[in-house]
N, C-alpha and C. Protein backbone atom coordinates (compact mmCIF):
# COMPACT_ATOMS: atom_id res chain seq x y z
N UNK A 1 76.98 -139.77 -25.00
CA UNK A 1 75.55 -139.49 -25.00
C UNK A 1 75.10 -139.31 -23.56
N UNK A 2 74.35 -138.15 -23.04
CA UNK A 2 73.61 -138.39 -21.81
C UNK A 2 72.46 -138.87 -21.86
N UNK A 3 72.16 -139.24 -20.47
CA UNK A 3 71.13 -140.02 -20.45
C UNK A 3 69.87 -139.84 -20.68
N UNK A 4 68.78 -140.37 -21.27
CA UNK A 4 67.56 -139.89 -21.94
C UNK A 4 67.79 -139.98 -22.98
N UNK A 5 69.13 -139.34 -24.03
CA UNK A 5 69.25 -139.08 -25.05
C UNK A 5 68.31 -140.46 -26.30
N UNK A 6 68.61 -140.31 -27.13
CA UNK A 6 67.88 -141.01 -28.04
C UNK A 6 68.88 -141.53 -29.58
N UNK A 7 69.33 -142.38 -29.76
CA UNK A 7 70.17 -143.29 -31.29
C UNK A 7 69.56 -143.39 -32.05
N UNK A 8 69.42 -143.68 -33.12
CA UNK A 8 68.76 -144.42 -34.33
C UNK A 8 69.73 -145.53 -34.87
N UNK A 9 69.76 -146.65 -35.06
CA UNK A 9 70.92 -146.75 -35.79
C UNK A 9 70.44 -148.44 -36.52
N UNK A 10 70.48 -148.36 -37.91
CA UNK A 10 69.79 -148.75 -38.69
C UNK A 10 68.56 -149.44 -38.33
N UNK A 11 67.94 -148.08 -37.80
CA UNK A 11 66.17 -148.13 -38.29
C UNK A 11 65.92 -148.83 -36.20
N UNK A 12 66.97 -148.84 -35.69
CA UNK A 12 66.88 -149.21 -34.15
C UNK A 12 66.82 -148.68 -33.14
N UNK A 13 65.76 -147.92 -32.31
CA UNK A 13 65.71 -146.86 -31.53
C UNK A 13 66.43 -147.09 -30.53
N UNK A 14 67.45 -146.70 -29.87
CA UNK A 14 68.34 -146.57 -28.37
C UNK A 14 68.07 -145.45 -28.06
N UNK A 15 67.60 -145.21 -26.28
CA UNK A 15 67.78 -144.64 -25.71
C UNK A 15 68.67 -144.67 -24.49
N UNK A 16 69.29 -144.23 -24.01
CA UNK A 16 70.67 -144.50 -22.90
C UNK A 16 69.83 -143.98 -21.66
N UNK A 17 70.16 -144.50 -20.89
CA UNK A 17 69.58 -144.79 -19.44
C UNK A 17 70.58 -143.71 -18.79
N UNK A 18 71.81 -144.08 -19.10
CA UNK A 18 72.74 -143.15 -17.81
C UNK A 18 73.70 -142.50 -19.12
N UNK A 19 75.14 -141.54 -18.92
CA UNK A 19 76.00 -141.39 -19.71
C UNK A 19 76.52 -142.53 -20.04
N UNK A 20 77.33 -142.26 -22.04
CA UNK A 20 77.26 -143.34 -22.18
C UNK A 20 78.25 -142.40 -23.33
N UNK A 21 79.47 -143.45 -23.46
CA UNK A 21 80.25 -143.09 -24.85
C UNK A 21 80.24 -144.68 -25.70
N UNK A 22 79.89 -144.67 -27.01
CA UNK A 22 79.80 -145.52 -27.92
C UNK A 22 80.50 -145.43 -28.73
N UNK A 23 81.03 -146.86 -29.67
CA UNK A 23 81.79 -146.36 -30.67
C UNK A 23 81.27 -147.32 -31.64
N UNK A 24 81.04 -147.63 -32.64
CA UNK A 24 80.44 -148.33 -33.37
C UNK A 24 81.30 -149.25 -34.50
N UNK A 25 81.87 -150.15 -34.05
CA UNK A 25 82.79 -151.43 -34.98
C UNK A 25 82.67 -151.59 -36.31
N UNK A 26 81.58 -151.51 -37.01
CA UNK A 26 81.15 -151.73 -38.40
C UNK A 26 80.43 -150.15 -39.14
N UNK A 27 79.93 -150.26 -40.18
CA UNK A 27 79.45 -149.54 -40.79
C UNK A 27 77.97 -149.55 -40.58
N UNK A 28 77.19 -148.07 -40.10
CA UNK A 28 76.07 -148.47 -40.24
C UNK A 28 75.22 -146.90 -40.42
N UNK A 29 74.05 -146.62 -41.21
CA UNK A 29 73.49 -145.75 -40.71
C UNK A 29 72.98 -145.16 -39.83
N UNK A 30 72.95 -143.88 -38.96
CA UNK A 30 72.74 -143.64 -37.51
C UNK A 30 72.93 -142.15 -37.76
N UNK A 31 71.41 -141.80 -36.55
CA UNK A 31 71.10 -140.26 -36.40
C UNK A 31 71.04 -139.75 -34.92
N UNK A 32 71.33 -139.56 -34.32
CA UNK A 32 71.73 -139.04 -32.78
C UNK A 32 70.91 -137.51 -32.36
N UNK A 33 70.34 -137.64 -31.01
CA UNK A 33 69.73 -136.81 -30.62
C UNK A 33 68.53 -135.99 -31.07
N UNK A 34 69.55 -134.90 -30.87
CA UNK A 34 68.30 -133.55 -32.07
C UNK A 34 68.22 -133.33 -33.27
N UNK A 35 69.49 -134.37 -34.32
CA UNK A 35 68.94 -134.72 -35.32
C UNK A 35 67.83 -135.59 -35.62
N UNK A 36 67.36 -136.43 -34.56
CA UNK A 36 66.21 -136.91 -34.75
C UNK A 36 64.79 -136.26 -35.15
N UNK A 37 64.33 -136.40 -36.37
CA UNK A 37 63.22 -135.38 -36.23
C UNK A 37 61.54 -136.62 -36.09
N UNK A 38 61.00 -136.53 -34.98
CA UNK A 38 59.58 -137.17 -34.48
C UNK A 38 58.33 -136.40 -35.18
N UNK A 39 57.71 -137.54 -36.00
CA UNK A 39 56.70 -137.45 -37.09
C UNK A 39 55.73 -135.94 -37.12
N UNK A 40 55.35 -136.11 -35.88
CA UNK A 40 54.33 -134.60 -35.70
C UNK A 40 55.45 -133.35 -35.57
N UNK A 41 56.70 -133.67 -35.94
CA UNK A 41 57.27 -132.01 -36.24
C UNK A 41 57.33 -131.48 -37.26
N UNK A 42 57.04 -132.81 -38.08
CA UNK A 42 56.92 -132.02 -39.66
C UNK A 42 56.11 -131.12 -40.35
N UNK A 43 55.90 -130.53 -39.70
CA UNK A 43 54.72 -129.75 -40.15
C UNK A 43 54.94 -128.54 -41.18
N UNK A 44 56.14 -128.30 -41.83
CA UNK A 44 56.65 -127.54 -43.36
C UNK A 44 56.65 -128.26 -44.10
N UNK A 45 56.53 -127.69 -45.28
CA UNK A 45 56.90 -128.95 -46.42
C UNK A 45 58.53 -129.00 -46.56
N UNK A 46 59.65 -128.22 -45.86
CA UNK A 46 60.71 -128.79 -45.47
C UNK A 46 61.12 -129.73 -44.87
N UNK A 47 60.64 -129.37 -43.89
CA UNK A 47 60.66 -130.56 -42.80
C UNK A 47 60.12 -131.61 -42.92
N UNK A 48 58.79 -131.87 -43.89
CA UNK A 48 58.45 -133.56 -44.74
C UNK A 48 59.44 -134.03 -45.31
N UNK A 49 60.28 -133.16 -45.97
CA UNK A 49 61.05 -133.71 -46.55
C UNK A 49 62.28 -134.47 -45.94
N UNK A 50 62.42 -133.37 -44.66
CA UNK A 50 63.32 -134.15 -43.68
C UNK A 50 62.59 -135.40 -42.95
N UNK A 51 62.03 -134.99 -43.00
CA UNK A 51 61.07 -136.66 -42.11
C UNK A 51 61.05 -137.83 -43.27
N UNK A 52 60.63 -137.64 -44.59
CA UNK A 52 61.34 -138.65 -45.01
C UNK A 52 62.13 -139.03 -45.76
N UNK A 53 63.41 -138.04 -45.69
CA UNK A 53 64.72 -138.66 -46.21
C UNK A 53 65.43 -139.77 -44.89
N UNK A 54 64.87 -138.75 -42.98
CA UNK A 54 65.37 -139.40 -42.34
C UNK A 54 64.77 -140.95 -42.77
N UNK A 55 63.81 -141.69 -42.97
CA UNK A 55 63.34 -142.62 -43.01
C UNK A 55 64.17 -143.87 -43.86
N UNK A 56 64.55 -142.64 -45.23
CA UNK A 56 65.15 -143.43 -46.52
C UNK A 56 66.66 -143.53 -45.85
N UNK A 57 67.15 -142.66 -45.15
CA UNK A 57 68.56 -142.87 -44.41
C UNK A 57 68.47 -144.15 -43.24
N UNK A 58 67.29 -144.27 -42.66
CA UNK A 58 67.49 -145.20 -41.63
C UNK A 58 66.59 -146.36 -41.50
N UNK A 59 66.07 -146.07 -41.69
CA UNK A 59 64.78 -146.93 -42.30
C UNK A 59 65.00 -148.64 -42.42
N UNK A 60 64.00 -149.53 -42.72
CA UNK A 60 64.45 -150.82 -43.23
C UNK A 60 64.35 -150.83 -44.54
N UNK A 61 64.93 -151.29 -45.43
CA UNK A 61 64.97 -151.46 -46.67
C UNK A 61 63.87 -151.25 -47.23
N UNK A 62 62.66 -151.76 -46.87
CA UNK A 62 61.44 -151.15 -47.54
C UNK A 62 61.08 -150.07 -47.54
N UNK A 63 61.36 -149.78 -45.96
CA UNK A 63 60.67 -148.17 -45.84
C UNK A 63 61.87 -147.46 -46.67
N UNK A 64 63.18 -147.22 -46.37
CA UNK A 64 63.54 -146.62 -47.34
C UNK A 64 63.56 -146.51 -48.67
N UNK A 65 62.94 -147.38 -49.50
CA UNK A 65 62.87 -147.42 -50.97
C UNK A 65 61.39 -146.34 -51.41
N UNK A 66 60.51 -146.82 -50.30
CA UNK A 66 59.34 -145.98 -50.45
C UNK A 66 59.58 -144.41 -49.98
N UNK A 67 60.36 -144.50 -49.03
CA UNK A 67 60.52 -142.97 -48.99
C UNK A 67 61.30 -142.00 -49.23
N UNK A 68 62.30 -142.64 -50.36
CA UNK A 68 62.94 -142.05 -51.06
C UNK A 68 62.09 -141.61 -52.16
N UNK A 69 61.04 -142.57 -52.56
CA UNK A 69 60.07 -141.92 -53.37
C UNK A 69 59.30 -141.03 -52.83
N UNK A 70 59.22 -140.90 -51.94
CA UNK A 70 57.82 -139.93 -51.27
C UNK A 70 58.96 -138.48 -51.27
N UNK A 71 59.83 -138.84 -50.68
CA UNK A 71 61.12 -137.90 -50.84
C UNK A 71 61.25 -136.69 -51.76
N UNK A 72 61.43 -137.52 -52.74
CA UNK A 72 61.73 -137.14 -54.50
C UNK A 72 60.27 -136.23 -54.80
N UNK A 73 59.01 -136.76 -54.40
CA UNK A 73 58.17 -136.63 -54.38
C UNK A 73 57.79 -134.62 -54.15
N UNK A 74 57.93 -134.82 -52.45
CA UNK A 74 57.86 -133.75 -51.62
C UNK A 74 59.17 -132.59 -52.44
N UNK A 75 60.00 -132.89 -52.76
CA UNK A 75 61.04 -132.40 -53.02
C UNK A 75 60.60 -131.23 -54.43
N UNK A 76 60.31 -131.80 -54.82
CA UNK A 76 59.94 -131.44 -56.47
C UNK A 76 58.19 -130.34 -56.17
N UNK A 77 57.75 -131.24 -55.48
CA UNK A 77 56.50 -130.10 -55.35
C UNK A 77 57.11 -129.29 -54.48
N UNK A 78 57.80 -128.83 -53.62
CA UNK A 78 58.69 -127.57 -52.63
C UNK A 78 59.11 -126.70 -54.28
N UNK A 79 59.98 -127.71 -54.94
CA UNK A 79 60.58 -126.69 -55.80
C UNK A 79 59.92 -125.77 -56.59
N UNK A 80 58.59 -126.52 -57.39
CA UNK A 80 57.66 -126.50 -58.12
C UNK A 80 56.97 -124.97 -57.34
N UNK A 81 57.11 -124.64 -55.87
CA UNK A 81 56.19 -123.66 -55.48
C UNK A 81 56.39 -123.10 -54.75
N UNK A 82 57.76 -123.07 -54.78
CA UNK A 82 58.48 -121.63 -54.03
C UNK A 82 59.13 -120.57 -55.44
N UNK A 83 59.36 -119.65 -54.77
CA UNK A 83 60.02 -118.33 -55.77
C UNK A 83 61.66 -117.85 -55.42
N UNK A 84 62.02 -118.65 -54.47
CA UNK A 84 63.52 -118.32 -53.78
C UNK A 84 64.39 -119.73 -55.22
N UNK A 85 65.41 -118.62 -55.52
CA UNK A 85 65.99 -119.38 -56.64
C UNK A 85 67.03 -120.43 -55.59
N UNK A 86 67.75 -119.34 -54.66
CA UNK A 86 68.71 -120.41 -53.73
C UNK A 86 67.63 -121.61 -53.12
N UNK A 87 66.67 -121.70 -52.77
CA UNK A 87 66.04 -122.64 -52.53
C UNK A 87 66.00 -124.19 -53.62
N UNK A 88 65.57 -123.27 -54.93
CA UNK A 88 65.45 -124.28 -55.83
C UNK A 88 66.98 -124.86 -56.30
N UNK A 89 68.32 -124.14 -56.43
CA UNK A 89 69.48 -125.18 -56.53
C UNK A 89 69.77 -125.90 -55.49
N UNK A 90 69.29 -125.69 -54.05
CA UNK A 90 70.00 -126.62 -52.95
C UNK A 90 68.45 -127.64 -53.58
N UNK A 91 67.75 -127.56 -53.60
CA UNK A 91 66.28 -129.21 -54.00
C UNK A 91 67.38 -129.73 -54.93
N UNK A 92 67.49 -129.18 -55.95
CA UNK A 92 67.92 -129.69 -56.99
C UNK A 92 69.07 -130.75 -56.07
N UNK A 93 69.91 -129.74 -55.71
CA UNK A 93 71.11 -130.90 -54.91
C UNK A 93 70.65 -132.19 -54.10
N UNK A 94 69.78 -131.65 -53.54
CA UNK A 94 68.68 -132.69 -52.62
C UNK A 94 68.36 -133.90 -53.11
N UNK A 95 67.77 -133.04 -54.34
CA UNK A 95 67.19 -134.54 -55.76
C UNK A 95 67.91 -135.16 -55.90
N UNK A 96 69.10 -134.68 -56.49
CA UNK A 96 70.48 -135.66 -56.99
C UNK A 96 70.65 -136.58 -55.80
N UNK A 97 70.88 -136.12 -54.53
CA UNK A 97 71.59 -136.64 -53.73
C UNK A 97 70.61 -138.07 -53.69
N UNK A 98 69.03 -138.04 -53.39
CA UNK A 98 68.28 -139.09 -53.19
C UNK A 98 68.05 -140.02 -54.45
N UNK A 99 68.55 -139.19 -55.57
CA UNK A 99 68.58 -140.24 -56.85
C UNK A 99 70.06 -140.89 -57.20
N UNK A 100 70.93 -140.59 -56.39
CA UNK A 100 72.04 -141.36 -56.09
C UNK A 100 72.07 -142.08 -54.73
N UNK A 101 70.99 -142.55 -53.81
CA UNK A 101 70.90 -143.02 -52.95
C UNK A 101 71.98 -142.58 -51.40
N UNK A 102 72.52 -141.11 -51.63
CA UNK A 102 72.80 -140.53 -50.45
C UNK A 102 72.05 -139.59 -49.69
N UNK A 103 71.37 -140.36 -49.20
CA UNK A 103 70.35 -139.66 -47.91
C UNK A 103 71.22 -139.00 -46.85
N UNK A 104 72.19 -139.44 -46.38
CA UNK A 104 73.18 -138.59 -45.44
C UNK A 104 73.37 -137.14 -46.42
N UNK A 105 74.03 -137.20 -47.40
CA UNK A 105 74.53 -135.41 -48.06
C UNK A 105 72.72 -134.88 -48.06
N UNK A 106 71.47 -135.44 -48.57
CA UNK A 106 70.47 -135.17 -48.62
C UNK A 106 69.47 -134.45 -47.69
N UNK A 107 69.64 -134.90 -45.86
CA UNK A 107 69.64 -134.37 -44.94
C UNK A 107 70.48 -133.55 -44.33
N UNK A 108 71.89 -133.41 -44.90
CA UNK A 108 72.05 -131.97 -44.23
C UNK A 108 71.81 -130.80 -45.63
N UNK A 109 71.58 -131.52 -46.99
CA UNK A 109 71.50 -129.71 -47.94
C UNK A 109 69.85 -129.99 -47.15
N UNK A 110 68.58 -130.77 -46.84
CA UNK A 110 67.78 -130.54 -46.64
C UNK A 110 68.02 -129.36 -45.20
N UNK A 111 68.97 -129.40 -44.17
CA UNK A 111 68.76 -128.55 -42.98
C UNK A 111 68.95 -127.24 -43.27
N UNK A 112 69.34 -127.35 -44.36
CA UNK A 112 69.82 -125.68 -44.86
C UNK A 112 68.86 -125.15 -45.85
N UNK A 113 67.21 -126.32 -46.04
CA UNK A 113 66.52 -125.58 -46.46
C UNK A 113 65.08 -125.67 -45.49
N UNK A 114 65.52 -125.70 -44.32
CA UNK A 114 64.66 -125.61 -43.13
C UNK A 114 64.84 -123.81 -42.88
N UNK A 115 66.39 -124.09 -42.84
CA UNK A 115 67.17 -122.51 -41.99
C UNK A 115 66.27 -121.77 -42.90
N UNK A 116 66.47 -121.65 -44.39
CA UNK A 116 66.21 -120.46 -44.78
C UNK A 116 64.45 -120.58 -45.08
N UNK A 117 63.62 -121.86 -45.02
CA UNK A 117 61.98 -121.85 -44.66
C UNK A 117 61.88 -120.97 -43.69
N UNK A 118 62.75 -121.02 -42.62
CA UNK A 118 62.53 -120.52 -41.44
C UNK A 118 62.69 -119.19 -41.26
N UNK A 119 64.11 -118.63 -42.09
CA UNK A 119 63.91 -117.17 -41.99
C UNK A 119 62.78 -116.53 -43.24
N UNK A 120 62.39 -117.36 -44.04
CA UNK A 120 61.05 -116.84 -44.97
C UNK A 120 60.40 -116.78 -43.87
N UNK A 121 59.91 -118.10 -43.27
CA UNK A 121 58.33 -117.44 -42.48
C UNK A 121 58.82 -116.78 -41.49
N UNK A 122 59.60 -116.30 -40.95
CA UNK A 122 60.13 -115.83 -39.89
C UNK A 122 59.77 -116.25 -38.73
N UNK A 123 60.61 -117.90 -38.49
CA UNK A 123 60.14 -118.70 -37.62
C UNK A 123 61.44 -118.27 -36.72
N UNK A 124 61.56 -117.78 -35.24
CA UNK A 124 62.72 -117.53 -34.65
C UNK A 124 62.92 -118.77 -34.31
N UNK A 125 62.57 -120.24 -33.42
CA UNK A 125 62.83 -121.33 -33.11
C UNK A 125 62.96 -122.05 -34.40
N UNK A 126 63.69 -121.97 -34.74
CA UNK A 126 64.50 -122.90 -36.03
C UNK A 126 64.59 -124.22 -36.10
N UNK A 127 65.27 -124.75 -35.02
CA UNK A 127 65.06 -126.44 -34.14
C UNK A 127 64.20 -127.00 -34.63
N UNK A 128 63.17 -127.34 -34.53
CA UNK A 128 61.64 -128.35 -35.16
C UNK A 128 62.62 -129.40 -35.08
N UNK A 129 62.93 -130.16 -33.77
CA UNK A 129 63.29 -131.15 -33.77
C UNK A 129 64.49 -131.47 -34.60
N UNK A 130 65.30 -130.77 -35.13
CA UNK A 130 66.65 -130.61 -35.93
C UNK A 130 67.51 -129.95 -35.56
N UNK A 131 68.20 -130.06 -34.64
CA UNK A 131 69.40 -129.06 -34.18
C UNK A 131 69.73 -128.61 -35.37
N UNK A 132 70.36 -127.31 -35.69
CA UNK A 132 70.76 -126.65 -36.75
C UNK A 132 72.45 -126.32 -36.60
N UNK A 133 73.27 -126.76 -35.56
CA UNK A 133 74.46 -126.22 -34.82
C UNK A 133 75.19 -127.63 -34.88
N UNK A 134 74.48 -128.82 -35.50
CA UNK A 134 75.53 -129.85 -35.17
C UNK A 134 75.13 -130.90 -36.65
N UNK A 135 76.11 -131.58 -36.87
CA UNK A 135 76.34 -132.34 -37.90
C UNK A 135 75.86 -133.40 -38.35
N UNK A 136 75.18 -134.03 -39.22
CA UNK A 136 74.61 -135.19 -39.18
C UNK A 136 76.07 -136.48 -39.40
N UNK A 137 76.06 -137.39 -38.32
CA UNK A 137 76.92 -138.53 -38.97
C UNK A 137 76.75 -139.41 -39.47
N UNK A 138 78.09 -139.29 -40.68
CA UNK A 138 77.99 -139.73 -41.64
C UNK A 138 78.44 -141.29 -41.47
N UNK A 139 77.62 -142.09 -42.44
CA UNK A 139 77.72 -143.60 -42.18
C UNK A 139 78.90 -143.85 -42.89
């Protein structure tokens, strides 16, 4: 990690001061860098959705129970009111994934329905706080 960069790691903000390689002993949930997405970027109803699956992925136990509902929530009204059919089987996948409590597979089919929000509105900066070029890790 360089320095500035920014961790999550269950629901615990790190930021690294200088370079820094980590390796993590146990099992835990954790979102790194520009997968981090910060509240005022949500501004699609994609990207709500990414804002709070990240929550239900990292979250404390409460917040994630609630925002897996808010999740499920956002998810279903996206599906409910778009007309792109590939849109509506990756939600669908989305759904499953948060009604089987995997928020990790959930945030990345959600990044792949940022990409293509993005080429609908024909947003060229794609990013909104989500690198699109790198992987979410998996807990």
């Amino acid at each position: 990690m360089r320095a500035g960069e920014m961790m999550v790691v269950n629901g615990a903000a790190i930021r690294f001061r200088s370079r820094s390689r980590i390796e993590l002993a146990s099992r835990a949930r954790f979102l790194f860098g520009k997968q981090i997405m910060a509240p005022e970027e949500a501004t699609t109803p994609a990207r709500r959705i990414y804002s709070a699956l990240q929550t239900a992925y990292i979250g404390s136990d409460e917040e994630r129970e609630q925002a897996r509902g808010i999740a499920s929530r956002l998810i279903r009204m996206f599906r409910d009111a778009t007309t792109s059919a590939a849109a509506r089987l990756i939600l669908d996948e989305v759904e499953q994934a948060v009604t089987v409590d995997d928020c990790y597979r959930a945030l990345r089919l959600t990044r792949r329905i940022i990409r293509h929000e993005d080429a609908v509105l024909g947003v060229a900066d794609n990013g909104g706080g989500v690198r699109q070029d790198c992987e979410i890790a998996a807990s």
